[in-house]
PDB file of N, CA and C in Angstrom:
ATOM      1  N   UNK A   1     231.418 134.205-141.208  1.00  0.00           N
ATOM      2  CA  UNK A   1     232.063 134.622-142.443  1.00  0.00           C
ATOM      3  C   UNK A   1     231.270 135.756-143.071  1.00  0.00           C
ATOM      4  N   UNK A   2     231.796 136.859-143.695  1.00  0.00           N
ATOM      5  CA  UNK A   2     231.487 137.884-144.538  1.00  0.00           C
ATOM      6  C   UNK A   2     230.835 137.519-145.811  1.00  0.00           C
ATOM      7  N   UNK A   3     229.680 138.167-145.721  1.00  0.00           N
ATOM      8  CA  UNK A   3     229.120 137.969-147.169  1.00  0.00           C
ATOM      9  C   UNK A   3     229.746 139.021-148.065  1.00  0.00           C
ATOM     10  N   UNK A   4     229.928 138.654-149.249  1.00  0.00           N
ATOM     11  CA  UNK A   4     230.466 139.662-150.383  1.00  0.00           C
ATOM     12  C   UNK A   4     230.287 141.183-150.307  1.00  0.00           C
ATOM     13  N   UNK A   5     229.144 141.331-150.257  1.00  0.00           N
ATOM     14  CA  UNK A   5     228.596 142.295-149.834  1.00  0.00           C
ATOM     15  C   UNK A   5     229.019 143.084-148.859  1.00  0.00           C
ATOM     16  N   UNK A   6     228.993 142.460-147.506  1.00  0.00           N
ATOM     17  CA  UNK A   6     229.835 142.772-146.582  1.00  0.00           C
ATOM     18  C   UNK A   6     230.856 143.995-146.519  1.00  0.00           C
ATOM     19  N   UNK A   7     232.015 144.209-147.491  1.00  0.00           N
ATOM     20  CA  UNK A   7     233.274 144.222-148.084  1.00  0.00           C
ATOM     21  C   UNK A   7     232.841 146.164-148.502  1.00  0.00           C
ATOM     22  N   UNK A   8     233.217 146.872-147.367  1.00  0.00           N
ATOM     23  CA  UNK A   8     232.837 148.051-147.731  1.00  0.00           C
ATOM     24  C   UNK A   8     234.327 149.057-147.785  1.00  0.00           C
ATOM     25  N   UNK A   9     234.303 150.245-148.649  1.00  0.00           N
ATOM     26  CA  UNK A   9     235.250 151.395-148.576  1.00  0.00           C
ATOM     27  C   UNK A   9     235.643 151.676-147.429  1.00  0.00           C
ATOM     28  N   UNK A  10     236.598 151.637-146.797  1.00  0.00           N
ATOM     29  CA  UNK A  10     236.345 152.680-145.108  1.00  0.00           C
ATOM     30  C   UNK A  10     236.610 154.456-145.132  1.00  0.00           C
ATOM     31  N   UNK A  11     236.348 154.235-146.294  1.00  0.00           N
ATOM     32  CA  UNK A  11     236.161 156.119-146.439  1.00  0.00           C
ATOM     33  C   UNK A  11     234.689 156.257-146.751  1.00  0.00           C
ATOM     34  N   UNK A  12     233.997 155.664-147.109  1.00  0.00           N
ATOM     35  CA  UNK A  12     232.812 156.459-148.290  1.00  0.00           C
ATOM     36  C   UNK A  12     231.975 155.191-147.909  1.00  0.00           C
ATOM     37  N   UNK A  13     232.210 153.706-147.485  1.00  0.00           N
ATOM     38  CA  UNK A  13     231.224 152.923-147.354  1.00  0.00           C
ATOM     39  C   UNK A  13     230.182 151.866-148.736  1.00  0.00           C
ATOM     40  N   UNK A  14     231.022 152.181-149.900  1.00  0.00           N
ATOM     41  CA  UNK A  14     230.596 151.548-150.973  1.00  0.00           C
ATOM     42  C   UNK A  14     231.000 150.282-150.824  1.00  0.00           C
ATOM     43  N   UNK A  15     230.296 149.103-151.166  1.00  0.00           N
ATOM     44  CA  UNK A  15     230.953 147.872-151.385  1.00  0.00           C
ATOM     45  C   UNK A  15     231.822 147.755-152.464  1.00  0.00           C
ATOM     46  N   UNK A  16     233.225 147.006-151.666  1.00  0.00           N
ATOM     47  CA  UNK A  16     234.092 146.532-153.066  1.00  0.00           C
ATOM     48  C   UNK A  16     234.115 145.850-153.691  1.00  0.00           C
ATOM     49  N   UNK A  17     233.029 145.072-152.860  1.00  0.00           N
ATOM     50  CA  UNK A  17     232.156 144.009-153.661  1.00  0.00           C
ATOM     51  C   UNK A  17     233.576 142.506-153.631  1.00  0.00           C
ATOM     52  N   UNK A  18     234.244 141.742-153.263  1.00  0.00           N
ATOM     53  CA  UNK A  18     235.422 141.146-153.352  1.00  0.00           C
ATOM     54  C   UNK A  18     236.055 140.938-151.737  1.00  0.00           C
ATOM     55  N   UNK A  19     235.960 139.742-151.336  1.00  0.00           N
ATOM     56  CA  UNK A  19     236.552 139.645-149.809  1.00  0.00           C
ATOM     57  C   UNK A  19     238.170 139.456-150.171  1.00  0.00           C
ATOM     58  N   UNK A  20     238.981 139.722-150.785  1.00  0.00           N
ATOM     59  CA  UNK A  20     240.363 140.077-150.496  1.00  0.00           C
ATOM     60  C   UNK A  20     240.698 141.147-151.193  1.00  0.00           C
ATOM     61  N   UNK A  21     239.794 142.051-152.029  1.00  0.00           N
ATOM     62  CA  UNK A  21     239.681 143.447-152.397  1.00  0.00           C
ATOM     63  C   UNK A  21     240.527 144.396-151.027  1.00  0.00           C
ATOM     64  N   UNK A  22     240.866 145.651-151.693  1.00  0.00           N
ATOM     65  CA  UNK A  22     241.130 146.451-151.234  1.00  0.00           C
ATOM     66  C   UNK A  22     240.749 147.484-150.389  1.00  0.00           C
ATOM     67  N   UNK A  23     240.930 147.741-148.782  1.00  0.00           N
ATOM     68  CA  UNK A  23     239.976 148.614-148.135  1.00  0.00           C
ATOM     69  C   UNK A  23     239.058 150.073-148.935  1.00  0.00           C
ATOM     70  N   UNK A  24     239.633 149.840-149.736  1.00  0.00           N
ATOM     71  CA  UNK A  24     239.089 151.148-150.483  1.00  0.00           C
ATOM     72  C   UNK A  24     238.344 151.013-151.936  1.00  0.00           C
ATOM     73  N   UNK A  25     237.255 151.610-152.109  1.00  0.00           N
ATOM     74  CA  UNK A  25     236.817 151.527-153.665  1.00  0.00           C
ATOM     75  C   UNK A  25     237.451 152.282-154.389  1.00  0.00           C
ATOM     76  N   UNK A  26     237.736 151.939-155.648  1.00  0.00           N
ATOM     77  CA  UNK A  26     238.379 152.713-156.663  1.00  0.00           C
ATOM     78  C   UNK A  26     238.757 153.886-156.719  1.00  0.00           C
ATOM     79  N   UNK A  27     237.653 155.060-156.718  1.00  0.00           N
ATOM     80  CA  UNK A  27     237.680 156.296-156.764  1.00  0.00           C
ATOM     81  C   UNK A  27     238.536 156.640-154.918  1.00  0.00           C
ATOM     82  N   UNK A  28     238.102 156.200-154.111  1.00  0.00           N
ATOM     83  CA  UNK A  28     238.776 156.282-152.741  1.00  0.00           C
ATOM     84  C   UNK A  28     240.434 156.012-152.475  1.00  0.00           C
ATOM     85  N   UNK A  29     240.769 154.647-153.156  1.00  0.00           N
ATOM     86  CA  UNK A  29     241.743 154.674-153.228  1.00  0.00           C
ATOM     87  C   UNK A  29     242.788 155.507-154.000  1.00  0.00           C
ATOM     88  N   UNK A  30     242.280 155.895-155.163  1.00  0.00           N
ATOM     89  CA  UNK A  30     243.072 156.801-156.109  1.00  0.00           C
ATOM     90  C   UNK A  30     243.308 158.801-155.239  1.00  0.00           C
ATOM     91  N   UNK A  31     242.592 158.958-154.570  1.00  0.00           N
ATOM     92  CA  UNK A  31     242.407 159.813-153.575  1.00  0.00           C
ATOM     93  C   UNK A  31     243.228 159.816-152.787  1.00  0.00           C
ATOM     94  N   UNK A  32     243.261 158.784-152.225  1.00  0.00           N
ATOM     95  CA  UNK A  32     244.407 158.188-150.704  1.00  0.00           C
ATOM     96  C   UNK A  32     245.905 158.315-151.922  1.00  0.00           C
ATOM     97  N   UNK A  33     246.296 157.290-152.471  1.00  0.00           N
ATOM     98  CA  UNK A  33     247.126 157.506-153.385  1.00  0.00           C
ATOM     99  C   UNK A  33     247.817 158.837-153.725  1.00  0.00           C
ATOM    100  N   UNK A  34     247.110 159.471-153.975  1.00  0.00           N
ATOM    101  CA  UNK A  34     247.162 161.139-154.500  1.00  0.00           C
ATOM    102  C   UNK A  34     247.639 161.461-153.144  1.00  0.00           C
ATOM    103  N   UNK A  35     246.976 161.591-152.386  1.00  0.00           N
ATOM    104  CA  UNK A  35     247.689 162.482-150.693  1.00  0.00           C
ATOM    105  C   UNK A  35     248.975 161.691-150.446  1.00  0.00           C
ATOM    106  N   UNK A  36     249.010 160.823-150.424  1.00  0.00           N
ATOM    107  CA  UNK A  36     250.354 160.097-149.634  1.00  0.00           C
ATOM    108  C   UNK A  36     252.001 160.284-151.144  1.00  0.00           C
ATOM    109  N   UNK A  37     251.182 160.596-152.538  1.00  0.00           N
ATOM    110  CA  UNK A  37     252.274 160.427-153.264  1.00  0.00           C
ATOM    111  C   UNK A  37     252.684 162.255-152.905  1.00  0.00           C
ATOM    112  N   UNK A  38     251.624 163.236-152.815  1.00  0.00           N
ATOM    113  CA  UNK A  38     252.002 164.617-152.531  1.00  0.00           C
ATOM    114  C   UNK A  38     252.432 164.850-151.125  1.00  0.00           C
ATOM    115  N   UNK A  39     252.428 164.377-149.900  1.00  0.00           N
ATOM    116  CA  UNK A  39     252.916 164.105-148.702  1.00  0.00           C
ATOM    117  C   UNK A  39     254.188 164.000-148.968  1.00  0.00           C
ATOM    118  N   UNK A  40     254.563 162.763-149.695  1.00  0.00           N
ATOM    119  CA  UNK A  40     256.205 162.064-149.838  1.00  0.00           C
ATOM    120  C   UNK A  40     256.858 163.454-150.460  1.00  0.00           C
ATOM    121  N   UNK A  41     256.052 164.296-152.047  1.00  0.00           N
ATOM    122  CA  UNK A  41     256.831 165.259-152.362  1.00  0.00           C
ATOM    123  C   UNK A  41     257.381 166.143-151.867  1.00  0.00           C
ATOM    124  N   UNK A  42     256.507 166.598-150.828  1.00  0.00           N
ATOM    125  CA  UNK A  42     256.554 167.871-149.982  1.00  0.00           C
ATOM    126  C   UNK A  42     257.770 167.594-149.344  1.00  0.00           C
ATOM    127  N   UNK A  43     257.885 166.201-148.506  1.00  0.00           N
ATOM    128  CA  UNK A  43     259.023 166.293-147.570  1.00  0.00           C
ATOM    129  C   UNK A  43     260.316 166.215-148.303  1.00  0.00           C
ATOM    130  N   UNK A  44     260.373 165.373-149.800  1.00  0.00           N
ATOM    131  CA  UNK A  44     261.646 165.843-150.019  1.00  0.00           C
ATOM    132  C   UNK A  44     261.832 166.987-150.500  1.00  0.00           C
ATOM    133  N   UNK A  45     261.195 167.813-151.319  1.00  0.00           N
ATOM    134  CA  UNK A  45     261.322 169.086-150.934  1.00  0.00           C
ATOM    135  C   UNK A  45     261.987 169.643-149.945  1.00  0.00           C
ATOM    136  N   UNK A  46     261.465 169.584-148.467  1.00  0.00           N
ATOM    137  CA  UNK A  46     262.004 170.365-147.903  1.00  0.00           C
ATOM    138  C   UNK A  46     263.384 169.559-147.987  1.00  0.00           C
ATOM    139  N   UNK A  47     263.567 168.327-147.931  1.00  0.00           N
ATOM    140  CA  UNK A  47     264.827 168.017-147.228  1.00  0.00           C
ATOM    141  C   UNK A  47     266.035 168.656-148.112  1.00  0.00           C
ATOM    142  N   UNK A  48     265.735 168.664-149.929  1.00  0.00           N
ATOM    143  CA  UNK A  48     266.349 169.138-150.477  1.00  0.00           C
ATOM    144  C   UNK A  48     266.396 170.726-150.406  1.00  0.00           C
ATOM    145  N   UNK A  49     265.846 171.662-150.369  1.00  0.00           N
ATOM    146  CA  UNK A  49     266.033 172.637-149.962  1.00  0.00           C
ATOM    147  C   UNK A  49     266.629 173.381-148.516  1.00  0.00           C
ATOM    148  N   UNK A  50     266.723 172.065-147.733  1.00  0.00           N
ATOM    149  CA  UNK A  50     267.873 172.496-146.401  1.00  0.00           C
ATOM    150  C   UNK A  50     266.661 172.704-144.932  1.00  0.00           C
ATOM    151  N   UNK A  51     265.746 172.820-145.646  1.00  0.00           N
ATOM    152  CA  UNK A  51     264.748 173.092-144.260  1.00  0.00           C
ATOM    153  C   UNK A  51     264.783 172.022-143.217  1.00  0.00           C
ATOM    154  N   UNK A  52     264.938 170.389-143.727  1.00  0.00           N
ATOM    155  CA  UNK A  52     264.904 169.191-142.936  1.00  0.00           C
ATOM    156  C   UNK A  52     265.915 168.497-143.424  1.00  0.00           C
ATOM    157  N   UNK A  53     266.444 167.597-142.302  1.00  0.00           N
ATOM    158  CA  UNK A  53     267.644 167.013-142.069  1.00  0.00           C
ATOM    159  C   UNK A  53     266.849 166.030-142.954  1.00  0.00           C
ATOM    160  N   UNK A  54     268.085 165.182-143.738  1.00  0.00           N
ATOM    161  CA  UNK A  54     267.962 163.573-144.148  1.00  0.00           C
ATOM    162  C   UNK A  54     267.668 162.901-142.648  1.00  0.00           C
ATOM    163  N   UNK A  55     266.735 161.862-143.298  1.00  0.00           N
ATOM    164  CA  UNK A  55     266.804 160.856-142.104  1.00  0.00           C
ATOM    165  C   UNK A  55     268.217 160.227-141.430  1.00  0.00           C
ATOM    166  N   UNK A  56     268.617 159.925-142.372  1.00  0.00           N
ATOM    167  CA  UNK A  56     270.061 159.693-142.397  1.00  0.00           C
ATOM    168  C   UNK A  56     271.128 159.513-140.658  1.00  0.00           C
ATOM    169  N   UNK A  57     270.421 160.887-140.994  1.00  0.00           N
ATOM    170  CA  UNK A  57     271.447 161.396-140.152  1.00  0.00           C
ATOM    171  C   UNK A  57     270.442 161.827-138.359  1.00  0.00           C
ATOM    172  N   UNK A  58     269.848 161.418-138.379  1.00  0.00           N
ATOM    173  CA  UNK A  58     268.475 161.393-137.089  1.00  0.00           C
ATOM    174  C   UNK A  58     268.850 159.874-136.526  1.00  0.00           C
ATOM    175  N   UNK A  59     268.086 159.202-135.376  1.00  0.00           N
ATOM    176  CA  UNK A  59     267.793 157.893-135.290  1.00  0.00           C
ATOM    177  C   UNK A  59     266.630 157.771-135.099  1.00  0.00           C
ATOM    178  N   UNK A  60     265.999 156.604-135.171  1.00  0.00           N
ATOM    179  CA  UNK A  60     264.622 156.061-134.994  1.00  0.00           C
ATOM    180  C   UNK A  60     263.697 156.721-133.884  1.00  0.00           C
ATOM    181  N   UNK A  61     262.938 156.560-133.840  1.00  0.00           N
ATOM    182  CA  UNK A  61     261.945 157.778-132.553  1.00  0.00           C
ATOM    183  C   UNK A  61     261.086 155.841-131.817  1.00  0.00           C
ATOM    184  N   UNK A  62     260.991 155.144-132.943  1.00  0.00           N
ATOM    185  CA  UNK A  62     260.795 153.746-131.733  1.00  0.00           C
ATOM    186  C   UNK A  62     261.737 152.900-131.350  1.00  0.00           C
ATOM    187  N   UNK A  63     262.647 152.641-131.953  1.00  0.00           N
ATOM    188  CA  UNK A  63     263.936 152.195-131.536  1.00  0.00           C
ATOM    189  C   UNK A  63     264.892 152.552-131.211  1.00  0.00           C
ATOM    190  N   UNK A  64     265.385 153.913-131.863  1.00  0.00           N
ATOM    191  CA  UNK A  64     266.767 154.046-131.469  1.00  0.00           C
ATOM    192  C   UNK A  64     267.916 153.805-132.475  1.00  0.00           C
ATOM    193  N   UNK A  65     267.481 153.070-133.415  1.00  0.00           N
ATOM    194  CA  UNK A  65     268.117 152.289-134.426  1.00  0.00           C
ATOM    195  C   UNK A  65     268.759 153.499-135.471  1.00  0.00           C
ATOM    196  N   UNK A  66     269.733 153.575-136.312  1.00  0.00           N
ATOM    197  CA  UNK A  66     269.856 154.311-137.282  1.00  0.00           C
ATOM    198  C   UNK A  66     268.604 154.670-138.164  1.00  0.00           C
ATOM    199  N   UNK A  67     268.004 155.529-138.219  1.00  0.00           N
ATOM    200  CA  UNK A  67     266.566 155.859-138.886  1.00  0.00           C
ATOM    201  C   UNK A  67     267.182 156.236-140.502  1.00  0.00           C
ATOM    202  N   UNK A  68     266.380 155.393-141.675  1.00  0.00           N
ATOM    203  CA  UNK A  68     266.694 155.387-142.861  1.00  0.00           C
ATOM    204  C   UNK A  68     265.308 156.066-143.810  1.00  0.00           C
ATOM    205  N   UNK A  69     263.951 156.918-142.900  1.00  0.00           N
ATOM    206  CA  UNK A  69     263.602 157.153-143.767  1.00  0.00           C
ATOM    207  C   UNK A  69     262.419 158.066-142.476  1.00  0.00           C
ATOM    208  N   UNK A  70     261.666 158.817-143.530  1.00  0.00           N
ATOM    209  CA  UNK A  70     260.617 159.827-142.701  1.00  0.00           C
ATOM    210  C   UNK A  70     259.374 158.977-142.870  1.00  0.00           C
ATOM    211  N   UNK A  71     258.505 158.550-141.875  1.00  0.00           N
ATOM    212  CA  UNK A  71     257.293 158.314-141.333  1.00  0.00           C
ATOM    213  C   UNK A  71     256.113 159.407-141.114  1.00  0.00           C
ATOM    214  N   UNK A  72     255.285 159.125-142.252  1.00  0.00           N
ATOM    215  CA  UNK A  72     253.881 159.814-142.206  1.00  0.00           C
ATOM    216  C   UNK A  72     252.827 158.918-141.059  1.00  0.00           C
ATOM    217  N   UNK A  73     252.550 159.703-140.116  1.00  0.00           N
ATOM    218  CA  UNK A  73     251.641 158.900-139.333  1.00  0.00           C
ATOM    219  C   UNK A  73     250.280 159.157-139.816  1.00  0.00           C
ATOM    220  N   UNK A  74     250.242 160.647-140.164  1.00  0.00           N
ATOM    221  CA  UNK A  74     249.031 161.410-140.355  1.00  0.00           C
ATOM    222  C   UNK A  74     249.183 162.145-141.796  1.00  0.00           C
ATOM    223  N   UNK A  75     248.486 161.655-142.999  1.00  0.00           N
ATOM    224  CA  UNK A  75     249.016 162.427-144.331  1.00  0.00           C
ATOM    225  C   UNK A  75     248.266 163.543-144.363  1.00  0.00           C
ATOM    226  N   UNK A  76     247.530 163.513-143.381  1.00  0.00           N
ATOM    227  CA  UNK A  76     246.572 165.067-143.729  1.00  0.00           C
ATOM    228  C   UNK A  76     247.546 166.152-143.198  1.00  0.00           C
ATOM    229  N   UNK A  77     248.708 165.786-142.938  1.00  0.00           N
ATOM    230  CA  UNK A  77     249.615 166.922-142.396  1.00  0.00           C
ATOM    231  C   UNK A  77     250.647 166.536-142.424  1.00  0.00           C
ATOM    232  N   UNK A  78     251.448 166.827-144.184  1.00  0.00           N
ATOM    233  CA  UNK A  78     252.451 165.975-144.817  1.00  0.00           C
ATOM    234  C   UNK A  78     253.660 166.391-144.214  1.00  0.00           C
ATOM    235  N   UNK A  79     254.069 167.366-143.367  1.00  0.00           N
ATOM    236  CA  UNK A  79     255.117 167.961-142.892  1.00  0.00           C
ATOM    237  C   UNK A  79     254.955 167.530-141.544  1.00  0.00           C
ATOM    238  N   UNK A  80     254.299 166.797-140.838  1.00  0.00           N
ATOM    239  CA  UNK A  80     254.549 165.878-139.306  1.00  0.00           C
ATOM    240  C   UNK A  80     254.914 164.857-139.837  1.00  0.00           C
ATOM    241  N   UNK A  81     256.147 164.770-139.520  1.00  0.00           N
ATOM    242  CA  UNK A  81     257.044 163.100-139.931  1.00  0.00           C
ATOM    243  C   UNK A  81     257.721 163.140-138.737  1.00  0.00           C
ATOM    244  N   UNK A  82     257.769 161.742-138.566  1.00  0.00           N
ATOM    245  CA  UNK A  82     258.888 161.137-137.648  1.00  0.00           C
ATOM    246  C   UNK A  82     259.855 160.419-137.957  1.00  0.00           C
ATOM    247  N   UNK A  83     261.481 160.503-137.685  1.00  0.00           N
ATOM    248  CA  UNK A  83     262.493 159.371-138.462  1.00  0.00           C
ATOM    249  C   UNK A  83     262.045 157.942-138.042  1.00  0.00           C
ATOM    250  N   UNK A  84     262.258 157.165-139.190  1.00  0.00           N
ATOM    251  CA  UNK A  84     262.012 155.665-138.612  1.00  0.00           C
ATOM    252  C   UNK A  84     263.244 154.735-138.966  1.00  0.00           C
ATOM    253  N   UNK A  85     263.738 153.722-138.792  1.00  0.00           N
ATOM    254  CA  UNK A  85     264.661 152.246-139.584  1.00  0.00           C
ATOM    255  C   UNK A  85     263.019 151.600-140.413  1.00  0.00           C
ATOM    256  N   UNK A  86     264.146 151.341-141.041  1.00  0.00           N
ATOM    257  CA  UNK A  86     263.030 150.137-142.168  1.00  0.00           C
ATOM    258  C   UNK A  86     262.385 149.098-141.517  1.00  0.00           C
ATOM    259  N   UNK A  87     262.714 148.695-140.556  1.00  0.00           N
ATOM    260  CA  UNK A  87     261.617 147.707-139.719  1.00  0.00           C
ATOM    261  C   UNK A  87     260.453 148.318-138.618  1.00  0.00           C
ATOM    262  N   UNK A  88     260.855 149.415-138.164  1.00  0.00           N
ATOM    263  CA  UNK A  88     259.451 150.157-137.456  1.00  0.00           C
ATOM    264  C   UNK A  88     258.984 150.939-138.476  1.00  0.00           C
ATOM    265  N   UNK A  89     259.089 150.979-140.122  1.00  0.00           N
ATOM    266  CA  UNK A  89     258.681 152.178-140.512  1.00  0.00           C
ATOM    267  C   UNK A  89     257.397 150.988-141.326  1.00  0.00           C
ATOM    268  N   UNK A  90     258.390 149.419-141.822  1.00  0.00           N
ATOM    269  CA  UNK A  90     257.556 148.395-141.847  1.00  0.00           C
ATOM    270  C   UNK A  90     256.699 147.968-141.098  1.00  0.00           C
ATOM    271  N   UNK A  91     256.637 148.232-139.824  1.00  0.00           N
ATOM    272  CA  UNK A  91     255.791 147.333-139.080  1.00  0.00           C
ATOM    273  C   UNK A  91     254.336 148.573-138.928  1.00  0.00           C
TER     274      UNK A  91
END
């Protein structure tokens, strides 16, 4: 078992001090937060401006399934998305 202590950032390595705490310390997470909420903007952006199709209208890239939404694999590069369905975009 993990001592409290244990319980580190996986960006920066600070303890979060809390074994069902959050992979991230405070300042780390609010960071991560920030990229993934400006990631999401960017793409609707484009989609509204005509550059990228709605998911909508794509299908899934792991299933096959009607794809209902764009998948960030990598937020450091908010414009690589892949279409997903709500259960591979969940899983």
């Amino acid at each position: 078992m993990k001592r409290v202590t244990d319980y580190k950032c996986t960006i920066c390595g600070i303890s979060t001090g809390k074994p069902n705490a959050s992979k991230y310390c405070v300042p780390c997470g609010r960071i991560r937060d920030k990229i993934i909420r400006e990631a999401g903007k960017l793409v609707r952006e484009q989609i509204r401006r005509g550059n990228m199709l709605a998911p909508r209208f794509l299908k899934c890239v792991d299933c096959a399934a009607p794809a209902k939404v764009y998948e960030h694999r990598n937020y450091h590069r908010p414009l690589h998305v892949v279409p997903t369905c709500h259960g591979c975009n969940m899983r």
